[in-house]
Protein backbone atom coordinates (compact mmCIF):
# COMPACT_ATOMS: atom_id res chain seq x y z
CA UNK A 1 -16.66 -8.32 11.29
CA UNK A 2 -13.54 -10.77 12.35
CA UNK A 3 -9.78 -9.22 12.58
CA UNK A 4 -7.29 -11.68 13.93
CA UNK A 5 -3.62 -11.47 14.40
CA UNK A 6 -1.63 -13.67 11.89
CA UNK A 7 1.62 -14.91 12.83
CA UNK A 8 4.21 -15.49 9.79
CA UNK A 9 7.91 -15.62 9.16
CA UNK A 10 10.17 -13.93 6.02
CA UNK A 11 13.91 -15.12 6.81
CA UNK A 12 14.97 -13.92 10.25
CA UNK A 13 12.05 -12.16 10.83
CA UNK A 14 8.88 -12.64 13.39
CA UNK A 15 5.63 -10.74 11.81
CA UNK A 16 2.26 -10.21 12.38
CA UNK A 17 -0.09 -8.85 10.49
CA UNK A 18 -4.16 -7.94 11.17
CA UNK A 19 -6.58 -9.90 9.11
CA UNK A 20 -9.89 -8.58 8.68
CA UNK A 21 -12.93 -9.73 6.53
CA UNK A 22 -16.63 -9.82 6.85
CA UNK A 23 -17.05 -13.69 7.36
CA UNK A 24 -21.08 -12.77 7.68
CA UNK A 25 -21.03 -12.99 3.84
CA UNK A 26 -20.66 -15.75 1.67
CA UNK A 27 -18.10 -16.71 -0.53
CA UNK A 28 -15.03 -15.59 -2.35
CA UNK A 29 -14.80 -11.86 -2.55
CA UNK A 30 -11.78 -9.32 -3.91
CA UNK A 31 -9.02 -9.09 -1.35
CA UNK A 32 -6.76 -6.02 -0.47
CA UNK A 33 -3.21 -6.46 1.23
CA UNK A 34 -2.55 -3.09 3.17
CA UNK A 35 1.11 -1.90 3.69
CA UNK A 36 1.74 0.31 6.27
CA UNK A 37 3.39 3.82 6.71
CA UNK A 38 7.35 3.66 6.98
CA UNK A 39 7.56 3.44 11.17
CA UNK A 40 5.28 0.15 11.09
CA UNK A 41 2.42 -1.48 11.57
CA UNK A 42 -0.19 1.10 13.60
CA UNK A 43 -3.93 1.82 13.51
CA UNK A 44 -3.64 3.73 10.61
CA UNK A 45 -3.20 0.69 8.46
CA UNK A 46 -4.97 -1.13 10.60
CA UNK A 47 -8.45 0.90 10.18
CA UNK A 48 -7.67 1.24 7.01
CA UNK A 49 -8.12 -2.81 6.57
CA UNK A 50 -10.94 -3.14 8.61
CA UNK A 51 -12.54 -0.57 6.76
CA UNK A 52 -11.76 -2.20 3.58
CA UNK A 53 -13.82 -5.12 5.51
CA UNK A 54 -16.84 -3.68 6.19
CA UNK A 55 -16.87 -2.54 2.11
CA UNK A 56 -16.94 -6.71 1.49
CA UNK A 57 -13.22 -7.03 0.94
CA UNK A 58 -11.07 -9.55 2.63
CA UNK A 59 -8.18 -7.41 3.70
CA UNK A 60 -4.64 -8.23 5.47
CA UNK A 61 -2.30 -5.45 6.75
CA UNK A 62 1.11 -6.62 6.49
CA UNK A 63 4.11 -6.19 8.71
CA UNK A 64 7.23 -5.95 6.58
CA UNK A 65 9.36 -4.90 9.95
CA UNK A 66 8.29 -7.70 12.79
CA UNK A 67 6.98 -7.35 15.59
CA UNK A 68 3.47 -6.32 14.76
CA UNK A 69 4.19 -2.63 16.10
CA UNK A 70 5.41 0.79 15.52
CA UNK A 71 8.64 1.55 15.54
CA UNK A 72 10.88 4.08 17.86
CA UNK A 73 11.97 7.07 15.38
CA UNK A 74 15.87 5.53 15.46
CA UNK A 75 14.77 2.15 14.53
CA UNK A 76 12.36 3.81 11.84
CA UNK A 77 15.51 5.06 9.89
CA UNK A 78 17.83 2.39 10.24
CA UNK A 79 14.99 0.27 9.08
CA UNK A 80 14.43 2.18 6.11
CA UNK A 81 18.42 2.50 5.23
CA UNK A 82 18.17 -0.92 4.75
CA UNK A 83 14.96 -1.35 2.95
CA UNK A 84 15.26 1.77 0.50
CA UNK A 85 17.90 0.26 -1.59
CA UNK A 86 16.45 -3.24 -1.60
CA UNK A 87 14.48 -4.31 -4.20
CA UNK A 88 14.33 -7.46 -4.04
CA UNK A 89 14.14 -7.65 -0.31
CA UNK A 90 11.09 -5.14 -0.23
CA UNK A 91 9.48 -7.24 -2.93
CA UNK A 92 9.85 -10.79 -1.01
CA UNK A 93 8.36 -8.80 1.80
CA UNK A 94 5.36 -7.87 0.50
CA UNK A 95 5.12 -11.49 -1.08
CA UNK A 96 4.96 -13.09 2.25
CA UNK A 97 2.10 -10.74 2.97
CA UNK A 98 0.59 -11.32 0.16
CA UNK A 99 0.72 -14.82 0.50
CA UNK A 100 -1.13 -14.81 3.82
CA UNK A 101 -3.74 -12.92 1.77
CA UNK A 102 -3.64 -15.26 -0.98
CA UNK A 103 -4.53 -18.20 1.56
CA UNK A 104 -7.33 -17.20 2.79
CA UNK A 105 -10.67 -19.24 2.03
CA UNK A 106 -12.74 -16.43 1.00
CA UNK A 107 -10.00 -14.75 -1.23
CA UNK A 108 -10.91 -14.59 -5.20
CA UNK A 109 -6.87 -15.05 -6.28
CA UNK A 110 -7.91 -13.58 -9.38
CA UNK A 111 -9.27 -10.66 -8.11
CA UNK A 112 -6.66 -9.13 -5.41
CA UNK A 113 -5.70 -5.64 -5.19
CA UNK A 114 -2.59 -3.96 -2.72
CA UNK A 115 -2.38 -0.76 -1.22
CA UNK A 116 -0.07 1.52 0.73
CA UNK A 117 1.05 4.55 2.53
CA UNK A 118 4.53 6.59 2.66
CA UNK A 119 6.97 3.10 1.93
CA UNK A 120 4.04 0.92 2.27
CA UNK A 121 3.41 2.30 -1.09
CA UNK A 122 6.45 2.09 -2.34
CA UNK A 123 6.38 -1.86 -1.18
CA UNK A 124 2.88 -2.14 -3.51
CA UNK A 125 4.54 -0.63 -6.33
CA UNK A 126 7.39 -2.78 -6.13
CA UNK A 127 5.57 -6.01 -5.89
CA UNK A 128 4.11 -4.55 -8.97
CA UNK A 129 7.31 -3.97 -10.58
CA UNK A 130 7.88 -7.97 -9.55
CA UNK A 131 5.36 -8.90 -11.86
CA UNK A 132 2.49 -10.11 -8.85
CA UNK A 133 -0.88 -10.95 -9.79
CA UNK A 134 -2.38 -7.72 -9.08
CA UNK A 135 -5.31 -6.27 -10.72
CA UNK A 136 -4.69 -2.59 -9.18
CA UNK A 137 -2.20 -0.78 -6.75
CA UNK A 138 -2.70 1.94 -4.63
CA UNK A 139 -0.05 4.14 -3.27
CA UNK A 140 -1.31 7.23 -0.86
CA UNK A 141 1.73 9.82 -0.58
CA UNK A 142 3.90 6.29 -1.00
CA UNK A 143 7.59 6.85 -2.51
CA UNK A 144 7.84 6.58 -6.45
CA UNK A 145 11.22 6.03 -7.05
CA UNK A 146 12.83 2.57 -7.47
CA UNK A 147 16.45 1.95 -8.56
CA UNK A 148 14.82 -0.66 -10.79
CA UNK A 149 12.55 1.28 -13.12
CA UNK A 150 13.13 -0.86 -16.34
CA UNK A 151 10.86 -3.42 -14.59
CA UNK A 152 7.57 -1.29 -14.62
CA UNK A 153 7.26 -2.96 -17.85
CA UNK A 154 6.05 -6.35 -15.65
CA UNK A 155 3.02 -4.49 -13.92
CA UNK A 156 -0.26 -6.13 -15.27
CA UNK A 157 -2.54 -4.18 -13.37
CA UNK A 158 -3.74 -0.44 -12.91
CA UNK A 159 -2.11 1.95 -10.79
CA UNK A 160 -3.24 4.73 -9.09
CA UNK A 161 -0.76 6.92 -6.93
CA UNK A 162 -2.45 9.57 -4.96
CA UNK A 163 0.42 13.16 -3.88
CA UNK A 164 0.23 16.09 -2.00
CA UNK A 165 1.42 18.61 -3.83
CA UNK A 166 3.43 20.19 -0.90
CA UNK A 167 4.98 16.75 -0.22
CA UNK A 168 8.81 17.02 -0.23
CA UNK A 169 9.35 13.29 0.53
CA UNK A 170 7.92 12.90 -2.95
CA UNK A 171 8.98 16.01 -5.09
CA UNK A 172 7.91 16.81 -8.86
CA UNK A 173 11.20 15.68 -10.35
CA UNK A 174 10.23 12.24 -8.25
CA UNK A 175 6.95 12.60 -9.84
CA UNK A 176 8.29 13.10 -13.61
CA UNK A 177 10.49 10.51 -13.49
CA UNK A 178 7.60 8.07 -12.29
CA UNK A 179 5.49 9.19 -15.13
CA UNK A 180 8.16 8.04 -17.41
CA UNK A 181 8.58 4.82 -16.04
CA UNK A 182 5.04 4.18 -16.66
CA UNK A 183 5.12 5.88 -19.87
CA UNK A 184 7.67 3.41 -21.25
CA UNK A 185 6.14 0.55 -19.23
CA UNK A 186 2.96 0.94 -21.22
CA UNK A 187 0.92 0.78 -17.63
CA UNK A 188 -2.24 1.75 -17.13
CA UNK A 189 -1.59 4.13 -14.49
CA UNK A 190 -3.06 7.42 -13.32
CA UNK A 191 -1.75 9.99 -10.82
CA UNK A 192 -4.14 12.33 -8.53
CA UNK A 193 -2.45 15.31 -7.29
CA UNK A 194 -4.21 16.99 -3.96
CA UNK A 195 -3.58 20.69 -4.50
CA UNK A 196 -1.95 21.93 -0.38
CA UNK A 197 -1.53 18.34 1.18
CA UNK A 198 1.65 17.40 2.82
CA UNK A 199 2.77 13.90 3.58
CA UNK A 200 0.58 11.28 5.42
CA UNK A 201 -2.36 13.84 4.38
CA UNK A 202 -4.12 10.33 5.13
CA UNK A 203 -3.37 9.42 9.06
CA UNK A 204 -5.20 11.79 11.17
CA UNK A 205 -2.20 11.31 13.86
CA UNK A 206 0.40 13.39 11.74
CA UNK A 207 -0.92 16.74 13.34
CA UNK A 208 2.02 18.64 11.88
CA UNK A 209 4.06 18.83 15.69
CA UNK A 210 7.12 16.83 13.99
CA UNK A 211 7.57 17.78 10.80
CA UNK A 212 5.27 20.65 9.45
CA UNK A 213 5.47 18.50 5.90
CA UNK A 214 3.88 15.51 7.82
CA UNK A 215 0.44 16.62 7.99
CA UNK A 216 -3.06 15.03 7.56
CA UNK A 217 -5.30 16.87 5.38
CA UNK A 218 -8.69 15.18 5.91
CA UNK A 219 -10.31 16.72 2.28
CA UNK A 220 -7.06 15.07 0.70
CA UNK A 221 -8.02 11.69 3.06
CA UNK A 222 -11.29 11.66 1.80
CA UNK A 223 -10.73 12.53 -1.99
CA UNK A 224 -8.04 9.82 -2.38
CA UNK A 225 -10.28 6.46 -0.81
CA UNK A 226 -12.81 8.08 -3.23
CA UNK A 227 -10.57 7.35 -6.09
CA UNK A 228 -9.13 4.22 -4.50
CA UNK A 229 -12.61 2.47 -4.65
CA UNK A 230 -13.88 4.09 -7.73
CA UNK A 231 -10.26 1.46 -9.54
CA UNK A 232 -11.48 -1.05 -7.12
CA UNK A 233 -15.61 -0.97 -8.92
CA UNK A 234 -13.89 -0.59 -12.29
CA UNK A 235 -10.98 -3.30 -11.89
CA UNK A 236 -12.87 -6.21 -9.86
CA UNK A 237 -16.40 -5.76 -11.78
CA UNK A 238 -17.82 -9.21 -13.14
CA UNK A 239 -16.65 -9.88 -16.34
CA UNK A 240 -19.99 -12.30 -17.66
């Protein structure tokens, strides 16, 4: 297994991402770009792309902040204030990830996939809604909403968005109104609901001590990288 730090620029911004792949096996395999939870780049996402690795993935986790590092809780919000209503920003984010992705020598560019958690979902999404080559997204408790929701109609891939039901970041009417973006999108999309999981039910560090809402919920955890790499077999199978 290699992970390496990769160094790369959007606009005024320093980032660095994680790259991790199994260079043990050869050639081109399906690559995953991993966006991270709202406060920044941690060992959440981080595992999360190295485990993606050892599965035969190449797999990048992204820094759409700078700096390669989590952020303090006051820099986490005034982040977000300016991301949230963003579209286009978000998207050209998650481009220059995905372009790191994209260069890698033992990336299949027809075969590339993106995930995320909390707003690093809602970044996959919306590089969906950009119309990006992606054969599936993932978003784990990610954000649905977008202020742009006439453009699901450019997503070419499958999406799969995995909510606790107790989650108030992400609420039914949030849900509903998803459903009928994709509805009139004409998306293949699906939507697994995890009956008493909270928000981040995914990173074992949200113990609850913040926010009780913020929780991880390790059934939930489980369930949802279950369903994650059941799109993955069905989306990047061999075609001959």
């Amino acid at each position: 297994m290699h992970t390496a730090d990769v160094e790369y620029t959007y606009e005024d911004l320093e980032l660095i991402g994680e790259l991790s792949v199994d260079d043990t096996r050869p050639g081109p395999r399906p690559a995953v770009l991993v966006c991270h939870e709202g406060d920044g780049l941690s060992d959440h996402s981080r595992n999360k792309a190295r485990r993606l690795a050892e599965l035969g993935y190449v797999a990048f986790a992204l820094d759409y902040h700078g700096g390669g590092r989590k952020l303090a809780p006051e820099e986490t919000g005034r982040r977000f204030g300016q991301l949230s209503g963003d579209p286009a920003r978000v998207r050209a984010l998650g481009q220059a990830g995905l372009d790191i992705l994209l260069d890698h020598e033992l990336t299949d560019p027809d075969r590339v996939a993106a995930i995320g958690f909390c707003f690093g979902g809602t970044l996959a999404l919306e590089l969906a809604r950009g119309g990006a080559d992606l054969k599936a997204v993932v978003g784990f408790h990610s954000g649905l909403s977008t202020s742009r929701p006439q453009d699901g109609a450019n997503i070419t891939g499958a999406i799969l968005v995995c909510i606790g039901t107790e989650d108030p970041i992400v609420p039914p009417e949030q849900r509903r109104a998803f459903e009928q973006e994709m509805r009139e999108g004409g998306v293949d999309w699906r939507m697994n609901l995890y009956g008493g999981a909270a928000h981040s039910f995914t990173n074992p560090a949200a113990d609850g001590s913040q926010m009780a809402a913020i929780k991880y919920d390790r059934r939930a955890d489980e369930r949802s990288w279950r369903a994650m790499t059941d799109l993955f077999d069905e989306v990047f199978k061999p075609t001959a």
